[in-house]
PDB file of N, CA and C in Angstrom:
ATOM      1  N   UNK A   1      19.885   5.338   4.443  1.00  0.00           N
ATOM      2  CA  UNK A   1      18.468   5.128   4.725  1.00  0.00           C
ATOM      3  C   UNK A   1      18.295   3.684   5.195  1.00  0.00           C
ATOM      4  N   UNK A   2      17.726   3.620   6.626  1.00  0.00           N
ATOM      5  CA  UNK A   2      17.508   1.745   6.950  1.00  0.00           C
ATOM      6  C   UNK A   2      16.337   1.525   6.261  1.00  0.00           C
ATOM      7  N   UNK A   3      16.402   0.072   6.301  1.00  0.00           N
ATOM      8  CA  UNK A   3      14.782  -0.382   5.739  1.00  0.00           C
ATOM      9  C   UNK A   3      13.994  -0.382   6.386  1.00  0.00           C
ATOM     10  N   UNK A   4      13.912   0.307   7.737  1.00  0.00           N
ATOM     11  CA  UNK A   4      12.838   0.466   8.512  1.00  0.00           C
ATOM     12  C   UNK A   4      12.118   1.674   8.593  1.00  0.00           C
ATOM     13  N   UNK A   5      13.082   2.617   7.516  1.00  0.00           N
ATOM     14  CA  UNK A   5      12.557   3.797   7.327  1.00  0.00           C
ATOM     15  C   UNK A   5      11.332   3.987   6.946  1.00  0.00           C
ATOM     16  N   UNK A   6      10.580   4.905   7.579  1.00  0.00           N
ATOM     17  CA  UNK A   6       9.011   5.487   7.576  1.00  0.00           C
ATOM     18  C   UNK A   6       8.801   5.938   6.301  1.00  0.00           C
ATOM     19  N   UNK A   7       9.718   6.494   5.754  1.00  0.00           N
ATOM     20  CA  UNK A   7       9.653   7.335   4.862  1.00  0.00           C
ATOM     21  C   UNK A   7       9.289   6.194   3.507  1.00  0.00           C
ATOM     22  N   UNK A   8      10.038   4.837   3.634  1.00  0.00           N
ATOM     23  CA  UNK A   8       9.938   3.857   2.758  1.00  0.00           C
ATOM     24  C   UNK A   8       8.763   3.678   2.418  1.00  0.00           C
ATOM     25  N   UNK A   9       7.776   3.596   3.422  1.00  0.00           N
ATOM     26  CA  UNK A   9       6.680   2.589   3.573  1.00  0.00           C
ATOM     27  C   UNK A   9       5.623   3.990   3.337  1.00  0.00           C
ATOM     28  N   UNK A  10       5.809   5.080   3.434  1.00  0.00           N
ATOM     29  CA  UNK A  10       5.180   6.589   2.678  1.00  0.00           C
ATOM     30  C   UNK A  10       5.398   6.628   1.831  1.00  0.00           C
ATOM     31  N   UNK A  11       6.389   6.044   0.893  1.00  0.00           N
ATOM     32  CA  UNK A  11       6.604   6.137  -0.402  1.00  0.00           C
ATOM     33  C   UNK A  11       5.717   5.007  -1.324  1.00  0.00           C
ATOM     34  N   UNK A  12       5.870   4.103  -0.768  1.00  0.00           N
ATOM     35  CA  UNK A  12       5.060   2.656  -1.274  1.00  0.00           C
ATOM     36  C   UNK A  12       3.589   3.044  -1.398  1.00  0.00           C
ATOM     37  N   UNK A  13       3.327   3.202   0.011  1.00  0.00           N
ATOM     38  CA  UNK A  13       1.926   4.248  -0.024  1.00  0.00           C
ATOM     39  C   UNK A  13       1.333   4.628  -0.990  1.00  0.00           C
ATOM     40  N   UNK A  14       1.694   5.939  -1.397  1.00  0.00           N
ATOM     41  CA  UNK A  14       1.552   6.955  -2.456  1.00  0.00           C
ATOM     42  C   UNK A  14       1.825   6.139  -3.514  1.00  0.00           C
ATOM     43  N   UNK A  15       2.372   5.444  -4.206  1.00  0.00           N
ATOM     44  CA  UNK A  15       2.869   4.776  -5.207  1.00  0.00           C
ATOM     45  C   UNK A  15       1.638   3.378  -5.775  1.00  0.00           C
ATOM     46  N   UNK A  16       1.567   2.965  -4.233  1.00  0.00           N
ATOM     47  CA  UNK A  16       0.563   1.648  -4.495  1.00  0.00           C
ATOM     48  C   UNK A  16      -1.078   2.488  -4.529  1.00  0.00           C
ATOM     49  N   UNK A  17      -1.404   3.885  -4.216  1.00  0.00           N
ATOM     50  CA  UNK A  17      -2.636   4.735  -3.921  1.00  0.00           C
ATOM     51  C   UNK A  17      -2.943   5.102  -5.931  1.00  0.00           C
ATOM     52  N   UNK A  18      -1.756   5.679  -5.760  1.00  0.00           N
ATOM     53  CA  UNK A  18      -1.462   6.095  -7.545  1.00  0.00           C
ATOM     54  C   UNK A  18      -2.293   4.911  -8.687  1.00  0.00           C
ATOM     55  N   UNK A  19      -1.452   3.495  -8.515  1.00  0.00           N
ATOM     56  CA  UNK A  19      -1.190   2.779  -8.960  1.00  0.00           C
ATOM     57  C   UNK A  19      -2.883   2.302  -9.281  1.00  0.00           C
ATOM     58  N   UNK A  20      -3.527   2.280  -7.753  1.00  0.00           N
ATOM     59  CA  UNK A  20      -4.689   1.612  -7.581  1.00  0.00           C
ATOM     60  C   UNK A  20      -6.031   2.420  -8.300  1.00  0.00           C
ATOM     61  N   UNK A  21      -5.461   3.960  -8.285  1.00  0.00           N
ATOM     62  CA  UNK A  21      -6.687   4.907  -8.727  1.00  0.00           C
ATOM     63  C   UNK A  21      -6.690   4.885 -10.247  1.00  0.00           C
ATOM     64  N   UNK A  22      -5.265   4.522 -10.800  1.00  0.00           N
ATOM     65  CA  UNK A  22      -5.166   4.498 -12.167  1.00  0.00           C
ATOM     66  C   UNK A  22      -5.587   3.581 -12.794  1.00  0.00           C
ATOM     67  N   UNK A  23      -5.838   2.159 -11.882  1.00  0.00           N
ATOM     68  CA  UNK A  23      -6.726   1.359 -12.421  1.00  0.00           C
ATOM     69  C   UNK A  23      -7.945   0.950 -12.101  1.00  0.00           C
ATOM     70  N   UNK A  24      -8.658   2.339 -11.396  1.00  0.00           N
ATOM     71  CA  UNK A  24     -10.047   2.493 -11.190  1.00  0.00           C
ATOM     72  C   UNK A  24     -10.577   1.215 -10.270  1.00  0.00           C
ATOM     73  N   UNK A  25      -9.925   0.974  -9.218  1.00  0.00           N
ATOM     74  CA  UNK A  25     -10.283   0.130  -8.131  1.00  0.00           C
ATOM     75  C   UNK A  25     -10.263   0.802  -7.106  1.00  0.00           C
ATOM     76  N   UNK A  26     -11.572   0.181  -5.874  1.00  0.00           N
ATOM     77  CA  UNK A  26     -11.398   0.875  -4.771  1.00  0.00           C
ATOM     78  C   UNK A  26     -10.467   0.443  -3.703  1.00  0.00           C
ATOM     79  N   UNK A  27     -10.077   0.574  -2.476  1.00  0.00           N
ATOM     80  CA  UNK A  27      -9.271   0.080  -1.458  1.00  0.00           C
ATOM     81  C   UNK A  27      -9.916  -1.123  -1.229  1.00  0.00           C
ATOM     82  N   UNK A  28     -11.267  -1.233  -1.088  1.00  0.00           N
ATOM     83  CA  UNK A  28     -12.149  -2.309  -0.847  1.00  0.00           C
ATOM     84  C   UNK A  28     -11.819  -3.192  -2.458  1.00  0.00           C
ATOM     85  N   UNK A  29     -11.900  -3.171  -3.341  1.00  0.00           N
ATOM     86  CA  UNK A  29     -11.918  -3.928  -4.150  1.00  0.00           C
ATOM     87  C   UNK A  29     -10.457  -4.516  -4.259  1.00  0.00           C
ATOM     88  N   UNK A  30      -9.474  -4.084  -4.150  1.00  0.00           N
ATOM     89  CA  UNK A  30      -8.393  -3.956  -4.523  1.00  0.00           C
ATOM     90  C   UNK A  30      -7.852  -5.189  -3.439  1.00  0.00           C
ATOM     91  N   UNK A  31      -8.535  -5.302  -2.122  1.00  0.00           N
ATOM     92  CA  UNK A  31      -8.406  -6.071  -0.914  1.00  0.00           C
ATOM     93  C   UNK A  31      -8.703  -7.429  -1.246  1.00  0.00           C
ATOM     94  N   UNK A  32     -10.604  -7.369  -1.838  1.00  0.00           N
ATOM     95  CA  UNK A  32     -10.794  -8.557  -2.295  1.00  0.00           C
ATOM     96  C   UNK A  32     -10.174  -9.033  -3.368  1.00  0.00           C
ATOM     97  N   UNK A  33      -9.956  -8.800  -4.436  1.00  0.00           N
ATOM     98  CA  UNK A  33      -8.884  -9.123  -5.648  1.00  0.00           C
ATOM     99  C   UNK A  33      -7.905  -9.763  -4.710  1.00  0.00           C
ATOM    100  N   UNK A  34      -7.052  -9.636  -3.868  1.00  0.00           N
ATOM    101  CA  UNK A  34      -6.006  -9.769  -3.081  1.00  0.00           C
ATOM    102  C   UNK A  34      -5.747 -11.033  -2.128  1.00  0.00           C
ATOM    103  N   UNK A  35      -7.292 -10.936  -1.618  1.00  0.00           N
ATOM    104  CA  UNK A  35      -7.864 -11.678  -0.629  1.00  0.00           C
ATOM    105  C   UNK A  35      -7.250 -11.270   0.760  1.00  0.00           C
ATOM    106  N   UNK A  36      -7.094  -9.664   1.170  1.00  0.00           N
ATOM    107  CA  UNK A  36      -6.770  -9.125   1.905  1.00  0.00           C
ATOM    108  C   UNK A  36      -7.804  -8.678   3.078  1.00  0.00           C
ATOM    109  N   UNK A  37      -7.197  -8.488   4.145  1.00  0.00           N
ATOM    110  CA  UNK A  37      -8.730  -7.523   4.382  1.00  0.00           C
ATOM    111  C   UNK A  37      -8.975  -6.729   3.979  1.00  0.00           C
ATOM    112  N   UNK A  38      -9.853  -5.927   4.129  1.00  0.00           N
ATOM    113  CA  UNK A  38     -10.710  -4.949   3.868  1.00  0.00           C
ATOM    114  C   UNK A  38      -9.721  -3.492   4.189  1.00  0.00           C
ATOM    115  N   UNK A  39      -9.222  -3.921   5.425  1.00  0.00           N
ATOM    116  CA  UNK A  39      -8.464  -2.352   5.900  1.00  0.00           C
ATOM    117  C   UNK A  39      -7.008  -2.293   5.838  1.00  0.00           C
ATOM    118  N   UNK A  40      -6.200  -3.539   4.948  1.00  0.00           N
ATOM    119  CA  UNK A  40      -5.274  -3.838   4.724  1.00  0.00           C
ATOM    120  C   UNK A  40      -4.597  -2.506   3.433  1.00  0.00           C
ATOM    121  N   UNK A  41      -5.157  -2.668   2.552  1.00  0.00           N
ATOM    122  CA  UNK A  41      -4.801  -1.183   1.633  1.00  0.00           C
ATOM    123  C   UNK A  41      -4.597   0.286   2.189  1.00  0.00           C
ATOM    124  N   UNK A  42      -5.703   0.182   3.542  1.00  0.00           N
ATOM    125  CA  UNK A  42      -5.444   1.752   3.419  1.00  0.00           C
ATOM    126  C   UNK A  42      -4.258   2.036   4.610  1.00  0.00           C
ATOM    127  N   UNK A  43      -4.350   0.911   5.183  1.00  0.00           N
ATOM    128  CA  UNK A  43      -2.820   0.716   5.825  1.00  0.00           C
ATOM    129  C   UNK A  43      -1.440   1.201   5.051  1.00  0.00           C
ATOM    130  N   UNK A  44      -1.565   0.315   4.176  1.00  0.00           N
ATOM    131  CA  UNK A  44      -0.686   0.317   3.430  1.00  0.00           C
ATOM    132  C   UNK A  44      -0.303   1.595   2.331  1.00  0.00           C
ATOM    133  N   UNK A  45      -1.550   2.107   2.282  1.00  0.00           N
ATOM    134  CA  UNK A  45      -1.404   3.699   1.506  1.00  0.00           C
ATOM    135  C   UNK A  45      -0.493   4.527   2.392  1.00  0.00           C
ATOM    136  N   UNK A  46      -1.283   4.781   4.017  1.00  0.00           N
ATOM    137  CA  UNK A  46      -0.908   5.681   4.967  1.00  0.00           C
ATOM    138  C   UNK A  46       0.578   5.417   4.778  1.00  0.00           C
ATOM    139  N   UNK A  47       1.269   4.689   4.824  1.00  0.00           N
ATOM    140  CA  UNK A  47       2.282   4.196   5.317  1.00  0.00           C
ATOM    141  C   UNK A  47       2.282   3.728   6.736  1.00  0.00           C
ATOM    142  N   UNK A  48       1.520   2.874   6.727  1.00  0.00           N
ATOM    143  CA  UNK A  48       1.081   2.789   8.233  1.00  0.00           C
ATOM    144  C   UNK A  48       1.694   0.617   8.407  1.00  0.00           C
ATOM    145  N   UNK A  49       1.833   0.402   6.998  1.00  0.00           N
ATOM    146  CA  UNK A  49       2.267  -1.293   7.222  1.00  0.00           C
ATOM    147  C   UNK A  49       3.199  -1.195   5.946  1.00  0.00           C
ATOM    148  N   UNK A  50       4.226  -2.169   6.240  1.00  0.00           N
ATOM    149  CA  UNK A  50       5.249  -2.251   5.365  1.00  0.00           C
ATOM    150  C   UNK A  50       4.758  -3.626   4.701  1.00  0.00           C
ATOM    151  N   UNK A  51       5.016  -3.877   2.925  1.00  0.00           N
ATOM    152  CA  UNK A  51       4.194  -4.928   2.746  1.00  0.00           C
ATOM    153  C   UNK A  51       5.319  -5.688   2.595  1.00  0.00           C
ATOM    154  N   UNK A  52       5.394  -7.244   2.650  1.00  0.00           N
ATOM    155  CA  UNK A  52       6.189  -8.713   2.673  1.00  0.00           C
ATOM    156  C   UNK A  52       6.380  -8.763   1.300  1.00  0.00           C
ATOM    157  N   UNK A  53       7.231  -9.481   0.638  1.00  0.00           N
ATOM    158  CA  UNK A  53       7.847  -9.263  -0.916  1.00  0.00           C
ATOM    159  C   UNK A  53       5.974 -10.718  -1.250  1.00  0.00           C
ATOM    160  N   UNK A  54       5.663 -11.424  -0.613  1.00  0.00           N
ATOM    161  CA  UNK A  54       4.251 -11.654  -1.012  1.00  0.00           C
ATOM    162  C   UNK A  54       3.503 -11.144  -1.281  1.00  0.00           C
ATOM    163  N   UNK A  55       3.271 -10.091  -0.207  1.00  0.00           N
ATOM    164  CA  UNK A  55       2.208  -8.865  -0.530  1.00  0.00           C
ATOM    165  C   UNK A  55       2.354  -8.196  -1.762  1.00  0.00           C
ATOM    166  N   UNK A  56       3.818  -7.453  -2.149  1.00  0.00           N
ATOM    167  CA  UNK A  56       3.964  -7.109  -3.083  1.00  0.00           C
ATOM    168  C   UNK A  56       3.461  -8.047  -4.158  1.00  0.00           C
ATOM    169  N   UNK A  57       3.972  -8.983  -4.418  1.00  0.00           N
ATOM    170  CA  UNK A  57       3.228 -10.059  -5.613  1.00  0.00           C
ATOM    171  C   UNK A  57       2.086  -9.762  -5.987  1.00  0.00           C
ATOM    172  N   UNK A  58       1.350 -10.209  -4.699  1.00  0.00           N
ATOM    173  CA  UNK A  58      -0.123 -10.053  -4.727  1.00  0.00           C
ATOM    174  C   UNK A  58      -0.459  -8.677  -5.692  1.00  0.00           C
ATOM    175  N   UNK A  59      -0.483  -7.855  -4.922  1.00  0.00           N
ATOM    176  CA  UNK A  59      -0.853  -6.484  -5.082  1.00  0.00           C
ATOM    177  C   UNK A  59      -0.419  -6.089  -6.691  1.00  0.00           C
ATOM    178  N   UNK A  60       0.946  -6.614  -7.042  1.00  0.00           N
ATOM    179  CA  UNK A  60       1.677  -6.369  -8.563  1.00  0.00           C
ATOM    180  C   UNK A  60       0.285  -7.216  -9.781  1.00  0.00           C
ATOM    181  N   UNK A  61       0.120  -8.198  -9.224  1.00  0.00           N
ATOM    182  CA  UNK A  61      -0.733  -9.132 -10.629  1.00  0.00           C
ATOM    183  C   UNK A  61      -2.362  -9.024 -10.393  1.00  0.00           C
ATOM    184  N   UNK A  62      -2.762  -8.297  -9.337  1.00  0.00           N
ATOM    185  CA  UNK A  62      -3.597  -7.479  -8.902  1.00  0.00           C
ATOM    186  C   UNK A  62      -3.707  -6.168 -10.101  1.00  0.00           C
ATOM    187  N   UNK A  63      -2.897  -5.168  -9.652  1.00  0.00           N
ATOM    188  CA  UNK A  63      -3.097  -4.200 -10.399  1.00  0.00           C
ATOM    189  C   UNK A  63      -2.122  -4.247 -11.756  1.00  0.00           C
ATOM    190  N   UNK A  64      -1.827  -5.208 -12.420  1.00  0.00           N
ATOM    191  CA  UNK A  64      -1.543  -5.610 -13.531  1.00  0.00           C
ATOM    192  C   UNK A  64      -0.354  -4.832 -14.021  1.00  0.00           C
ATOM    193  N   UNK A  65       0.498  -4.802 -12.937  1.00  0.00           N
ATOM    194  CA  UNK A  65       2.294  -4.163 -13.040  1.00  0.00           C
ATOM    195  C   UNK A  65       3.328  -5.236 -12.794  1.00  0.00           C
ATOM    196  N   UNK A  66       4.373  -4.780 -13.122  1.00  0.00           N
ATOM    197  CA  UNK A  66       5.449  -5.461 -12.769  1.00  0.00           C
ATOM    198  C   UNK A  66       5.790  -5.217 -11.637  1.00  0.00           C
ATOM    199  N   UNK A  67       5.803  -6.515 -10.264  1.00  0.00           N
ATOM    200  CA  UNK A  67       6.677  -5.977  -9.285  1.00  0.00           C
ATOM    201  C   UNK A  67       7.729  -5.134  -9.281  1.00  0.00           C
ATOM    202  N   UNK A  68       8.887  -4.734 -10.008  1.00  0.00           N
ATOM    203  CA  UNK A  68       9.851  -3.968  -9.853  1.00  0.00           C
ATOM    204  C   UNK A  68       9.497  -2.772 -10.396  1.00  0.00           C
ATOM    205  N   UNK A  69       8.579  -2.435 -10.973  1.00  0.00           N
ATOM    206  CA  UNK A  69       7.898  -1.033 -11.193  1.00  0.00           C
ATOM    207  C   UNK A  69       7.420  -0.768 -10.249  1.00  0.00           C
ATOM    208  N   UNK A  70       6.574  -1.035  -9.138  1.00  0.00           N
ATOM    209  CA  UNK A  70       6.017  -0.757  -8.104  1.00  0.00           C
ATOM    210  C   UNK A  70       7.408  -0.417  -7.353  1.00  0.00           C
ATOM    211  N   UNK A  71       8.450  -1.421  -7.205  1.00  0.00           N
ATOM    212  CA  UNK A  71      10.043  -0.827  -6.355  1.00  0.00           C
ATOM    213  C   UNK A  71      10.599   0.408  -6.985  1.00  0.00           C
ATOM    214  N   UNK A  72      10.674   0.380  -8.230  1.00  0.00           N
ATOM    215  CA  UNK A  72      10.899   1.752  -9.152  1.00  0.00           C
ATOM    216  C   UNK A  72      10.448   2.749  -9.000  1.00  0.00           C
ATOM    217  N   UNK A  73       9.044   3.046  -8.661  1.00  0.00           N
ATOM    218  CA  UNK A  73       8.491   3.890  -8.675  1.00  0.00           C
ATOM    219  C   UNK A  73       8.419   4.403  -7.276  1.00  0.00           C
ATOM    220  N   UNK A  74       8.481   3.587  -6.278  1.00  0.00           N
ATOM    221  CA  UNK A  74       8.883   3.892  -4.821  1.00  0.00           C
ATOM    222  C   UNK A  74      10.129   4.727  -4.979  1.00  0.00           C
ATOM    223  N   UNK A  75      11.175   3.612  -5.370  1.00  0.00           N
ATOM    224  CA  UNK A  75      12.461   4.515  -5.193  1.00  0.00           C
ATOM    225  C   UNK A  75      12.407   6.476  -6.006  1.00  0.00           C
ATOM    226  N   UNK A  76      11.733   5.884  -6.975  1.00  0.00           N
ATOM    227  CA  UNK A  76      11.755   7.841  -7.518  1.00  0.00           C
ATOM    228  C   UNK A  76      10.892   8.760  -7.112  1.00  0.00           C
ATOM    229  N   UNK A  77       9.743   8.185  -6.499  1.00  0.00           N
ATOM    230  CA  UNK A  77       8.994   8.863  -5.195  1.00  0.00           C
ATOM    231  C   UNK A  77       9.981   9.558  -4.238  1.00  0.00           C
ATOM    232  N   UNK A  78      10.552   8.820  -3.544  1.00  0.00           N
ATOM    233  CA  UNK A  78      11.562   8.695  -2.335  1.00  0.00           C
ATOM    234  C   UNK A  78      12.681  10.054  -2.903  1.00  0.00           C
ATOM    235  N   UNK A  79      13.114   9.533  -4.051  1.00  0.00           N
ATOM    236  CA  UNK A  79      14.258  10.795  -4.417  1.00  0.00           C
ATOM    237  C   UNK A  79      13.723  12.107  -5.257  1.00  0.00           C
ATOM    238  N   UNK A  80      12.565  12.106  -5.247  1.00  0.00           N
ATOM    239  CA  UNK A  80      11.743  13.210  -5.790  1.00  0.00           C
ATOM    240  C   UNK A  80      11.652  13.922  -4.775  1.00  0.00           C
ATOM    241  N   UNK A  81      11.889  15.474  -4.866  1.00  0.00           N
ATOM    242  CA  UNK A  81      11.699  16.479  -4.071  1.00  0.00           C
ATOM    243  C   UNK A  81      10.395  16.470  -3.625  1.00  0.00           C
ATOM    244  N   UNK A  82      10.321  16.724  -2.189  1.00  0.00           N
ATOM    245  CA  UNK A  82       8.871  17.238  -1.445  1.00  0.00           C
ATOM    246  C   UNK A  82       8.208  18.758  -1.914  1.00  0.00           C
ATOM    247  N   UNK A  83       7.276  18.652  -2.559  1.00  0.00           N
ATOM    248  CA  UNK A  83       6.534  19.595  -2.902  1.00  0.00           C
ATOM    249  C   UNK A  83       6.771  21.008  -2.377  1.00  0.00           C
ATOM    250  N   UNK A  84       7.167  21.073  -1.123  1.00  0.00           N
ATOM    251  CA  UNK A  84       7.865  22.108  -0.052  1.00  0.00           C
ATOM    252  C   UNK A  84       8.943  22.446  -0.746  1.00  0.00           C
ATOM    253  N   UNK A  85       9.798  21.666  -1.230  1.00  0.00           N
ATOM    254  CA  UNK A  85      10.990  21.728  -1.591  1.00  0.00           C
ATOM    255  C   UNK A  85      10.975  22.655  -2.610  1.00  0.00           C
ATOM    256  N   UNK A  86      10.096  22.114  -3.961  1.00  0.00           N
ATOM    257  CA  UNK A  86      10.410  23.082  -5.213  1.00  0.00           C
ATOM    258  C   UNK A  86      10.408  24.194  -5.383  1.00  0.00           C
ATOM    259  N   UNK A  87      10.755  24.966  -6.040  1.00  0.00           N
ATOM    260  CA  UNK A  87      10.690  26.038  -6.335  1.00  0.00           C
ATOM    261  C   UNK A  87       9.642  26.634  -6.988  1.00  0.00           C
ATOM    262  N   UNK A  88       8.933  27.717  -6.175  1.00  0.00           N
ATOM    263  CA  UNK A  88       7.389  27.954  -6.965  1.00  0.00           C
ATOM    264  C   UNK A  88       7.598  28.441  -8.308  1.00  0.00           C
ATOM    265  N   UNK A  89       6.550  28.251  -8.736  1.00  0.00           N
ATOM    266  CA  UNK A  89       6.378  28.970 -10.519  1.00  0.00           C
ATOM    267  C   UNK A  89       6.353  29.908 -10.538  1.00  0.00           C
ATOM    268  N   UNK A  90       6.854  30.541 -11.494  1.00  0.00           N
ATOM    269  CA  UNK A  90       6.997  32.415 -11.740  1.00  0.00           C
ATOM    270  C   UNK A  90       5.477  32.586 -11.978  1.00  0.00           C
ATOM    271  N   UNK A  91       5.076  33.753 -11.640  1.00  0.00           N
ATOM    272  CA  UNK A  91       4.007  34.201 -12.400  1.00  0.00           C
ATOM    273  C   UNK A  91       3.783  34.912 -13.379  1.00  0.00           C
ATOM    274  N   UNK A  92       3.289  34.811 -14.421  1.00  0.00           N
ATOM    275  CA  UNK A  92       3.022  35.203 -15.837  1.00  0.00           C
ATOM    276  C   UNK A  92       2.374  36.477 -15.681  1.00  0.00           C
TER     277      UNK A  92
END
Protein backbone atom coordinates (compact mmCIF):
# COMPACT_ATOMS: atom_id res chain seq x y z
CA UNK A 1 0.00 0.00 0.00
CA UNK A 2 1.82 3.61 -0.98
CA UNK A 3 1.16 6.50 1.17
CA UNK A 4 -0.56 8.09 -1.41
CA UNK A 5 -3.14 5.67 -1.21
CA UNK A 6 -6.85 6.98 -1.42
CA UNK A 7 -7.90 4.47 0.51
CA UNK A 8 -5.53 5.97 3.47
CA UNK A 9 -6.96 9.26 3.54
CA UNK A 10 -10.85 7.30 3.45
CA UNK A 11 -9.81 5.69 6.28
CA UNK A 12 -8.65 8.80 8.34
CA UNK A 13 -11.89 10.22 7.15
CA UNK A 14 -14.24 7.89 8.72
CA UNK A 15 -12.06 7.63 11.77
CA UNK A 16 -11.54 11.50 12.34
CA UNK A 17 -15.91 11.74 11.36
CA UNK A 18 -16.33 8.92 14.23
CA UNK A 19 -14.02 10.53 16.49
CA UNK A 20 -15.64 14.09 16.03
CA UNK A 21 -19.44 12.86 16.45
CA UNK A 22 -18.39 11.05 19.60
CA UNK A 23 -17.41 14.13 20.98
CA UNK A 24 -20.48 15.98 19.97
CA UNK A 25 -18.75 18.67 17.79
CA UNK A 26 -19.74 19.96 14.56
CA UNK A 27 -17.34 20.09 11.35
CA UNK A 28 -17.75 23.82 11.88
CA UNK A 29 -16.80 23.74 15.44
CA UNK A 30 -14.25 21.28 15.29
CA UNK A 31 -12.48 23.83 12.49
CA UNK A 32 -12.66 26.68 14.87
CA UNK A 33 -11.21 24.74 17.92
CA UNK A 34 -8.43 24.04 15.26
CA UNK A 35 -8.24 27.33 13.77
CA UNK A 36 -8.94 25.66 10.47
CA UNK A 37 -11.21 26.66 7.95
CA UNK A 38 -14.45 26.10 7.98
CA UNK A 39 -14.39 23.47 4.98
CA UNK A 40 -11.17 21.97 6.05
CA UNK A 41 -12.93 18.90 8.14
CA UNK A 42 -15.22 17.91 5.69
CA UNK A 43 -12.38 17.59 3.34
CA UNK A 44 -10.78 15.69 5.41
CA UNK A 45 -13.79 13.30 6.35
CA UNK A 46 -14.44 12.70 2.43
CA UNK A 47 -11.08 11.67 2.07
CA UNK A 48 -10.71 14.33 -0.11
CA UNK A 49 -7.18 15.97 1.86
CA UNK A 50 -4.54 14.04 3.46
CA UNK A 51 -3.74 15.74 6.86
CA UNK A 52 0.28 16.93 7.74
CA UNK A 53 1.51 15.07 11.05
CA UNK A 54 0.51 19.07 12.36
CA UNK A 55 -2.82 18.71 11.39
CA UNK A 56 -2.98 15.56 13.04
CA UNK A 57 -1.76 17.26 16.40
CA UNK A 58 -4.11 19.77 16.05
CA UNK A 59 -7.10 17.75 15.45
CA UNK A 60 -5.68 14.90 18.35
CA UNK A 61 -5.75 17.73 21.45
CA UNK A 62 -8.79 19.08 19.76
CA UNK A 63 -10.80 16.07 20.15
CA UNK A 64 -9.02 15.01 23.29
CA UNK A 65 -7.16 11.61 21.85
CA UNK A 66 -3.96 10.45 21.51
CA UNK A 67 -2.38 11.05 18.19
CA UNK A 68 -1.49 7.39 17.68
CA UNK A 69 -5.04 6.31 18.38
CA UNK A 70 -6.29 8.34 15.65
CA UNK A 71 -3.15 6.23 13.43
CA UNK A 72 -4.55 3.05 15.21
CA UNK A 73 -7.71 3.38 14.49
CA UNK A 74 -7.05 4.31 10.78
CA UNK A 75 -4.91 1.37 10.43
CA UNK A 76 -7.91 -1.12 11.77
CA UNK A 77 -10.38 0.77 9.68
CA UNK A 78 -8.13 0.04 6.65
CA UNK A 79 -7.79 -3.83 7.62
CA UNK A 80 -11.40 -4.19 8.58
CA UNK A 81 -13.48 -5.83 6.01
CA UNK A 82 -15.80 -3.63 3.72
CA UNK A 83 -19.25 -4.10 4.76
CA UNK A 84 -19.71 -5.81 1.14
CA UNK A 85 -17.33 -8.13 2.25
CA UNK A 86 -19.02 -9.77 5.37
CA UNK A 87 -20.93 -12.30 5.53
CA UNK A 88 -24.70 -11.57 6.05
CA UNK A 89 -26.47 -12.68 9.27
CA UNK A 90 -28.48 -15.79 9.33
CA UNK A 91 -31.93 -15.19 9.87
CA UNK A 92 -33.66 -16.27 12.98
Amino acid sequence: MSLSDPKIAGAFGAVLRATRRARGLTQEALANACEFDRTYPSLLERGLRTPTLATLLRLAAVLQVEPGQLVTDTLAHLSAPAARDREPHERR
